[in-house]
C-alpha atoms as a PDB file:
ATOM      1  CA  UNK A   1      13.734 -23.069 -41.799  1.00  0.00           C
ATOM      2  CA  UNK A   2      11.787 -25.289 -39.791  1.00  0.00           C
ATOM      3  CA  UNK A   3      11.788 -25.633 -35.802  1.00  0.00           C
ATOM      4  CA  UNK A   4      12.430 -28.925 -34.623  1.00  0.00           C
ATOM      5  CA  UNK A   5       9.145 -30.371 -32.074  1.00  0.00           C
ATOM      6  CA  UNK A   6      10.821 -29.396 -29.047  1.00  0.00           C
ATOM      7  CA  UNK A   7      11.487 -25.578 -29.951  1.00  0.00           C
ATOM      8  CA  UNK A   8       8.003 -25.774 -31.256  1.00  0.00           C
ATOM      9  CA  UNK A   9       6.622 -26.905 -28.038  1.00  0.00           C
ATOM     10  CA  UNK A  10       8.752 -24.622 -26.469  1.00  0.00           C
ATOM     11  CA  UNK A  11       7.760 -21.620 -28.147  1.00  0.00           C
ATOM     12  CA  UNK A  12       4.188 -22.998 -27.684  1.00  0.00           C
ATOM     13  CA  UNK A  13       4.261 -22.973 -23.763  1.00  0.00           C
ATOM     14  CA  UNK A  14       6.142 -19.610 -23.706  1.00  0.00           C
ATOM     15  CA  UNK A  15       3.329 -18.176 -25.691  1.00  0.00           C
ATOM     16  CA  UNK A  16       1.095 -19.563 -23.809  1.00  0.00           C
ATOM     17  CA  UNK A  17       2.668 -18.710 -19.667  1.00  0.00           C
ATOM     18  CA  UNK A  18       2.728 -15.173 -21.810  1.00  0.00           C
ATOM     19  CA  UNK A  19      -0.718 -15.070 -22.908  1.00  0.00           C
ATOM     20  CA  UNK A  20      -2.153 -16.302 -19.491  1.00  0.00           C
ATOM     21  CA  UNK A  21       0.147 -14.038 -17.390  1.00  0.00           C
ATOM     22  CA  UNK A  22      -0.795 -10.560 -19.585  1.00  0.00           C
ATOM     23  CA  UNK A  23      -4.450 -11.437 -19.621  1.00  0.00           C
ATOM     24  CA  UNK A  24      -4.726 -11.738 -15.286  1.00  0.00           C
ATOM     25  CA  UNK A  25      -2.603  -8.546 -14.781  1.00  0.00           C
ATOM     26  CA  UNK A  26      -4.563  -5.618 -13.766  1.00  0.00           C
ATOM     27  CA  UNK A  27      -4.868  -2.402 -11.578  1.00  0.00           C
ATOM     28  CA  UNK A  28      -7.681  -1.439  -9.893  1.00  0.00           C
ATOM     29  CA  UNK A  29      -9.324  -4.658  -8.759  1.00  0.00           C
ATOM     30  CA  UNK A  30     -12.054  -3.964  -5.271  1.00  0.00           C
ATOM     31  CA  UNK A  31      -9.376  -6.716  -3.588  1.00  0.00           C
ATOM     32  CA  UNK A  32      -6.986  -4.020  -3.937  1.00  0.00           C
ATOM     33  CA  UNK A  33      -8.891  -1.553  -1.865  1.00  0.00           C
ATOM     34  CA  UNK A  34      -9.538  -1.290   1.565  1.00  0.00           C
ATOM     35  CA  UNK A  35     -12.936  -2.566   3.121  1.00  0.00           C
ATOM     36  CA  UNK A  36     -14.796  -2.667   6.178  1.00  0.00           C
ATOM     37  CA  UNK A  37     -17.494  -4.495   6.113  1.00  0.00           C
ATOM     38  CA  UNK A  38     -19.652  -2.303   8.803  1.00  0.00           C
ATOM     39  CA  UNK A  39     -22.506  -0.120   9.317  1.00  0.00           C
ATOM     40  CA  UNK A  40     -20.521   3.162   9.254  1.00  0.00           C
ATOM     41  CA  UNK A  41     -19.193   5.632   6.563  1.00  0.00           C
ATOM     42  CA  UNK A  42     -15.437   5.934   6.378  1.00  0.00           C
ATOM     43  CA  UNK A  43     -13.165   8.823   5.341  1.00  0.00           C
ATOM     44  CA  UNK A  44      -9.534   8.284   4.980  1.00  0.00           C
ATOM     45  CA  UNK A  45      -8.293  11.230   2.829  1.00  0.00           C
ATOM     46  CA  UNK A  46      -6.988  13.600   5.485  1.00  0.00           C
ATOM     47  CA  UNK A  47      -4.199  13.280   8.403  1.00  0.00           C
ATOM     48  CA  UNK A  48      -6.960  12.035  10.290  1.00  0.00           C
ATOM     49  CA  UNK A  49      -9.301   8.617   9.610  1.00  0.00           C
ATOM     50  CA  UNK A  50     -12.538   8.818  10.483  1.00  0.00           C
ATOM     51  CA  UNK A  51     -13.657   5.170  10.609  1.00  0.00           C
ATOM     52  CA  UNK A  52     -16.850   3.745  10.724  1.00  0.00           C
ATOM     53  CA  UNK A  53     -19.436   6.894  11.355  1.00  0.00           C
ATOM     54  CA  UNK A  54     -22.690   6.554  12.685  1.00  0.00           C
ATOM     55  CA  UNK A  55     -25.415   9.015  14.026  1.00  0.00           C
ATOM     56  CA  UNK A  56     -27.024   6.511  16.876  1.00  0.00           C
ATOM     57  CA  UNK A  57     -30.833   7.818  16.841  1.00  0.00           C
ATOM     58  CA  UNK A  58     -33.138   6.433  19.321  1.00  0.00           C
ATOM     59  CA  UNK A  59     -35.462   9.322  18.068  1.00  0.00           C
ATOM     60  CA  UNK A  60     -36.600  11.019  15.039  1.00  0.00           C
ATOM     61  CA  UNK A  61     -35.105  14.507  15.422  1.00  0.00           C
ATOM     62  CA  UNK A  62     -32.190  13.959  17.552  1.00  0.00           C
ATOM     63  CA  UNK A  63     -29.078  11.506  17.745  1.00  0.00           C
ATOM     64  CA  UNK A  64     -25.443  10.945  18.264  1.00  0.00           C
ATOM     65  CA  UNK A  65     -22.150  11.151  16.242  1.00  0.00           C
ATOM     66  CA  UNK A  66     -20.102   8.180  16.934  1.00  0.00           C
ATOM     67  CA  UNK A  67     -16.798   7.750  15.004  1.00  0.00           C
ATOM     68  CA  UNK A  68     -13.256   6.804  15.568  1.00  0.00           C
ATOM     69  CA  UNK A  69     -10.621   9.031  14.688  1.00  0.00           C
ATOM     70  CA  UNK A  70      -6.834   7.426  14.000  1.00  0.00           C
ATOM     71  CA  UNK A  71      -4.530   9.909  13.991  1.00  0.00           C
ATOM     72  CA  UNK A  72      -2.144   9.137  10.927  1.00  0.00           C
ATOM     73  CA  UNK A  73       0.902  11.352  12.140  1.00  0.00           C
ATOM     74  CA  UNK A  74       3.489   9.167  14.375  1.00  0.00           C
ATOM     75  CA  UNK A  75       4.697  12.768  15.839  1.00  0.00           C
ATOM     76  CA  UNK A  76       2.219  15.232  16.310  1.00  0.00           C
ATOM     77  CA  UNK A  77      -0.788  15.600  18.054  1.00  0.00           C
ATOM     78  CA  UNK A  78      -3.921  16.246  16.267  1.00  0.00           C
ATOM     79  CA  UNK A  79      -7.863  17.561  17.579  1.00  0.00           C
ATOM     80  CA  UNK A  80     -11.146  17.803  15.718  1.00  0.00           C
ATOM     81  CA  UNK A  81     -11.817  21.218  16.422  1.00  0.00           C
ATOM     82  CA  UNK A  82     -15.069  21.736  14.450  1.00  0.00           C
ATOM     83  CA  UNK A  83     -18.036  19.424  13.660  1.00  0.00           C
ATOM     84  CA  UNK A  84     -20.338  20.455  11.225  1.00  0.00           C
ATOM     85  CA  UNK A  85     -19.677  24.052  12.315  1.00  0.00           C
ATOM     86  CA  UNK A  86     -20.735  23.298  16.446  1.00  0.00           C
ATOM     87  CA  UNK A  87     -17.339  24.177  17.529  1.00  0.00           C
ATOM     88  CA  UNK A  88     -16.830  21.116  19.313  1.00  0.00           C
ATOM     89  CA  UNK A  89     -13.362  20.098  19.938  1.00  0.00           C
ATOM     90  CA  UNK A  90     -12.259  16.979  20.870  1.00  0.00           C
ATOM     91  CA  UNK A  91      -8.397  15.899  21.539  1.00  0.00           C
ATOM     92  CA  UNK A  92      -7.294  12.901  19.718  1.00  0.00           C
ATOM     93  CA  UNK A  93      -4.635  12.206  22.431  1.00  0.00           C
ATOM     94  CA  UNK A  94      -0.821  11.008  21.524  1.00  0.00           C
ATOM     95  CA  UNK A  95       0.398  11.093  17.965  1.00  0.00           C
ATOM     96  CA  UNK A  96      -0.594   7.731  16.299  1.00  0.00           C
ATOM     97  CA  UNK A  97      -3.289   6.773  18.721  1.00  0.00           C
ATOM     98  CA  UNK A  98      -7.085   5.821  17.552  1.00  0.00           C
ATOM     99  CA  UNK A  99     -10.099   7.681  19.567  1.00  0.00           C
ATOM    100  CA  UNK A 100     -13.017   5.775  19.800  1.00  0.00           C
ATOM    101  CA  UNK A 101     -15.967   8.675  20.200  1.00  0.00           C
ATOM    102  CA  UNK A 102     -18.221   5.947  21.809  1.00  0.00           C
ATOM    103  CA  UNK A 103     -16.183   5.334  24.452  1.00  0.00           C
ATOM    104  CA  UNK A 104     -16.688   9.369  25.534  1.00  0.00           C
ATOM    105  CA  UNK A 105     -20.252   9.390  25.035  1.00  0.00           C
ATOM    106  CA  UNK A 106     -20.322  11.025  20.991  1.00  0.00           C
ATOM    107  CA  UNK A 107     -21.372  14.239  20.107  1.00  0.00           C
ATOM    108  CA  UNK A 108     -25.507  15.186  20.497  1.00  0.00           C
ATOM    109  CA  UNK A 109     -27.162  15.704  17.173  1.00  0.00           C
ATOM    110  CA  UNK A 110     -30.257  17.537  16.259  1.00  0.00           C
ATOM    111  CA  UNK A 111     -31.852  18.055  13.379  1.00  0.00           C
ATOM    112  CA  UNK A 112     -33.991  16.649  10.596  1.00  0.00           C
ATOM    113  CA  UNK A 113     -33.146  13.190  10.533  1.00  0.00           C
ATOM    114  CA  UNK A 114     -34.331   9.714  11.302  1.00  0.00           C
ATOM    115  CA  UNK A 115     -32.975   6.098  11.238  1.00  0.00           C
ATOM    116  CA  UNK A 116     -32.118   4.939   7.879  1.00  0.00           C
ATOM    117  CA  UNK A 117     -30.850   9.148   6.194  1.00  0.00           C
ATOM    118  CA  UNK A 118     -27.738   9.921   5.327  1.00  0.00           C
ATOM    119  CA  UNK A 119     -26.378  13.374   7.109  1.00  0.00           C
ATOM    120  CA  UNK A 120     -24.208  15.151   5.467  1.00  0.00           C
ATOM    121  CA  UNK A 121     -21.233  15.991   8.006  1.00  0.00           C
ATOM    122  CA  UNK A 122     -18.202  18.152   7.822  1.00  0.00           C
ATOM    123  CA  UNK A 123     -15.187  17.881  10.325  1.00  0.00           C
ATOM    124  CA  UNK A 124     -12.770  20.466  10.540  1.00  0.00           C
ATOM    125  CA  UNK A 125      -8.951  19.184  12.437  1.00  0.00           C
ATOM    126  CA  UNK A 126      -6.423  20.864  14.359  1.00  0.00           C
ATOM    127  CA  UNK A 127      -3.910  21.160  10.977  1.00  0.00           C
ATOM    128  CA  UNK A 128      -6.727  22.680   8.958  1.00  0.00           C
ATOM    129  CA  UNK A 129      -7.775  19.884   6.939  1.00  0.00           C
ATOM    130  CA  UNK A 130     -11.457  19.203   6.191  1.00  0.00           C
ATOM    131  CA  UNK A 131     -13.546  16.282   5.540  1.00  0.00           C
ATOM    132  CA  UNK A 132     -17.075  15.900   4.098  1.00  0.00           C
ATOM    133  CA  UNK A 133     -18.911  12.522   4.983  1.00  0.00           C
ATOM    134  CA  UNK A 134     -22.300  11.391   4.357  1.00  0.00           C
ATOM    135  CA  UNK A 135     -23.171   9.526   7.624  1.00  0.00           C
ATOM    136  CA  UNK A 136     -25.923   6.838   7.983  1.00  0.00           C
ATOM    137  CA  UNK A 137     -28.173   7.455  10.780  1.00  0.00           C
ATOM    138  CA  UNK A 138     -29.048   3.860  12.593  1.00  0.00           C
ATOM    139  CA  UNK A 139     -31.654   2.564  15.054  1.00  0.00           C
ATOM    140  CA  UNK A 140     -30.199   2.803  18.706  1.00  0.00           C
ATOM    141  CA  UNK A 141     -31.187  -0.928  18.975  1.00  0.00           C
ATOM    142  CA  UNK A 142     -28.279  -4.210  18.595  1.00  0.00           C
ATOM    143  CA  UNK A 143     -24.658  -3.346  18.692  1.00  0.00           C
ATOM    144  CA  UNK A 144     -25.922   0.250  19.009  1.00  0.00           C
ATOM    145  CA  UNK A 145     -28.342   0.416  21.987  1.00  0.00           C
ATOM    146  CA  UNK A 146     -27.432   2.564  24.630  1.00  0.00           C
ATOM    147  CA  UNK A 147     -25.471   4.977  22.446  1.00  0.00           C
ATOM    148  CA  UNK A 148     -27.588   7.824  21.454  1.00  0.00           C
ATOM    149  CA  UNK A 149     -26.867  10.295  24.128  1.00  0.00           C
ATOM    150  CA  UNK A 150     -28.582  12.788  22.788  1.00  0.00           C
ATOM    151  CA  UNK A 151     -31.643  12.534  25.107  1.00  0.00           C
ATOM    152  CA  UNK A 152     -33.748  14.117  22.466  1.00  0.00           C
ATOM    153  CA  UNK A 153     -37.773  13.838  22.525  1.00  0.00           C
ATOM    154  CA  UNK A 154     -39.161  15.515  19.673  1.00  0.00           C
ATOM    155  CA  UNK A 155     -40.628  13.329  17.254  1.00  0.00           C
ATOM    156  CA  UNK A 156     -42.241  10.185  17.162  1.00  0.00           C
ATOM    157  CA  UNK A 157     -41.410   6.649  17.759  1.00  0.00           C
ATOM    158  CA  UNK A 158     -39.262   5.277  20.647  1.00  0.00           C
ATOM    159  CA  UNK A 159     -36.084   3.333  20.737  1.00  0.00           C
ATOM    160  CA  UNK A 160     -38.513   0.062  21.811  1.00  0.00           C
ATOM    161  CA  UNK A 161     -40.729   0.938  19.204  1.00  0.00           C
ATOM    162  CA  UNK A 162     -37.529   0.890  16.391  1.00  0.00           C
ATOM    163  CA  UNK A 163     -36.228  -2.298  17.913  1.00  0.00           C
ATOM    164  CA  UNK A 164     -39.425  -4.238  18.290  1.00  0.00           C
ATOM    165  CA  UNK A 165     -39.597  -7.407  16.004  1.00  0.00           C
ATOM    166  CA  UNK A 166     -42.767  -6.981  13.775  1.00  0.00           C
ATOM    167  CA  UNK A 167     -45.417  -8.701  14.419  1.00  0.00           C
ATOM    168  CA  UNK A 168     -46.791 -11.292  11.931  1.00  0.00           C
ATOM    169  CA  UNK A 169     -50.211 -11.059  10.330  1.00  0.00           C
ATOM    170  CA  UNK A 170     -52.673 -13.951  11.747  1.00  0.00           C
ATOM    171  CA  UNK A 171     -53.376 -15.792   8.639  1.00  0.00           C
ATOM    172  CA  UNK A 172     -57.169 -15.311   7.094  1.00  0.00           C
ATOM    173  CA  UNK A 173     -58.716 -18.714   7.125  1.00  0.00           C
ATOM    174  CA  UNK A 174     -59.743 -19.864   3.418  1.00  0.00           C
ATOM    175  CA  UNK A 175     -63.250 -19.159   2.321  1.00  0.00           C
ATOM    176  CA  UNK A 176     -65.321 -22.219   2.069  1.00  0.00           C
ATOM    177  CA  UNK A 177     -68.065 -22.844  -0.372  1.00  0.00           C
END
């Protein structure tokens, strides 16, 4: 039996809307997940978000946490109650409420690291949850200057030192001859 044109054409285009549509379906694409385009490490797994983590380090040696922590739960309360075993405890305020860490001046820092490492930092919350982050450590300089609270002095190289533009190199006249 042959189709007449215009069940040919038809079954043409329907092939084709088919083809088209089953070939751009998908799961999985990076538009699907969520980005922040910023300096900080991110951690979303637990009741708790910590959102864009930075140690501010104006020194090698010494530094400060800064985070903010969005409490997930719309009806209970929720604290960090460890950080990286220091014992520090800090009250995320009213269920469903963000805490901005450089608002309250972060958490002081010591240790081996210097601007541009990655800490490794564990946070332990009020419910018992824990999360593992690796942290970038950043120059106190820009959008960062005046954070690190950590008045630390060991090491070498100052926060004007970090944020100083580098100097270019005189240029070497040609040799004649």
């Amino acid at each position: 039996m042959q189709l007449r044109p215009s069940s040919r054409l038809l079954a043409a285009t329907g092939a084709l809307l088919l083809a088209a549509s089953l070939s751009s379906c998908g799961f999985g694409y990076a538009t699907d997940r969520v980005y922040t385009p910023a300096n900080g490490a991110n951690e979303r797994d637990a009741g708790v978000d910590v959102l864009n983590a930075v140690i501010v380090s104006g020194q090698e040696g010494s530094g400060t946490f800064i985070a903010s922590f969005a409490n997930n739960s719309q009806s209970e309360e929720a604290s960090v109650d460890e950080f990286a075993g220091a014992g520090d405890d800090a009250s995320l305020h009213a269920p469903g409420q963000l805490v901005n860490l450089a608002d309250d001046g972060g958490i002081a820092v010591t240790g081996d690291l210097a601007a541009g490492d990655f800490v490794t930092v564990t946070m332990t919350f009020g419910d018992g949850q824990s999360v593992e982050m690796d942290v970038p450590t950043v120059t106190a300089c820009g959008v960062y200057e005046g954070m690190d609270a950590s008045g630390g002095s060991s090491g070498s190289g100052s926060t004007e030192d970090q944020c100083a533009a580098p100097t270019p190199a005189a240029p070497t006249p040609a040799a004649e001859g």
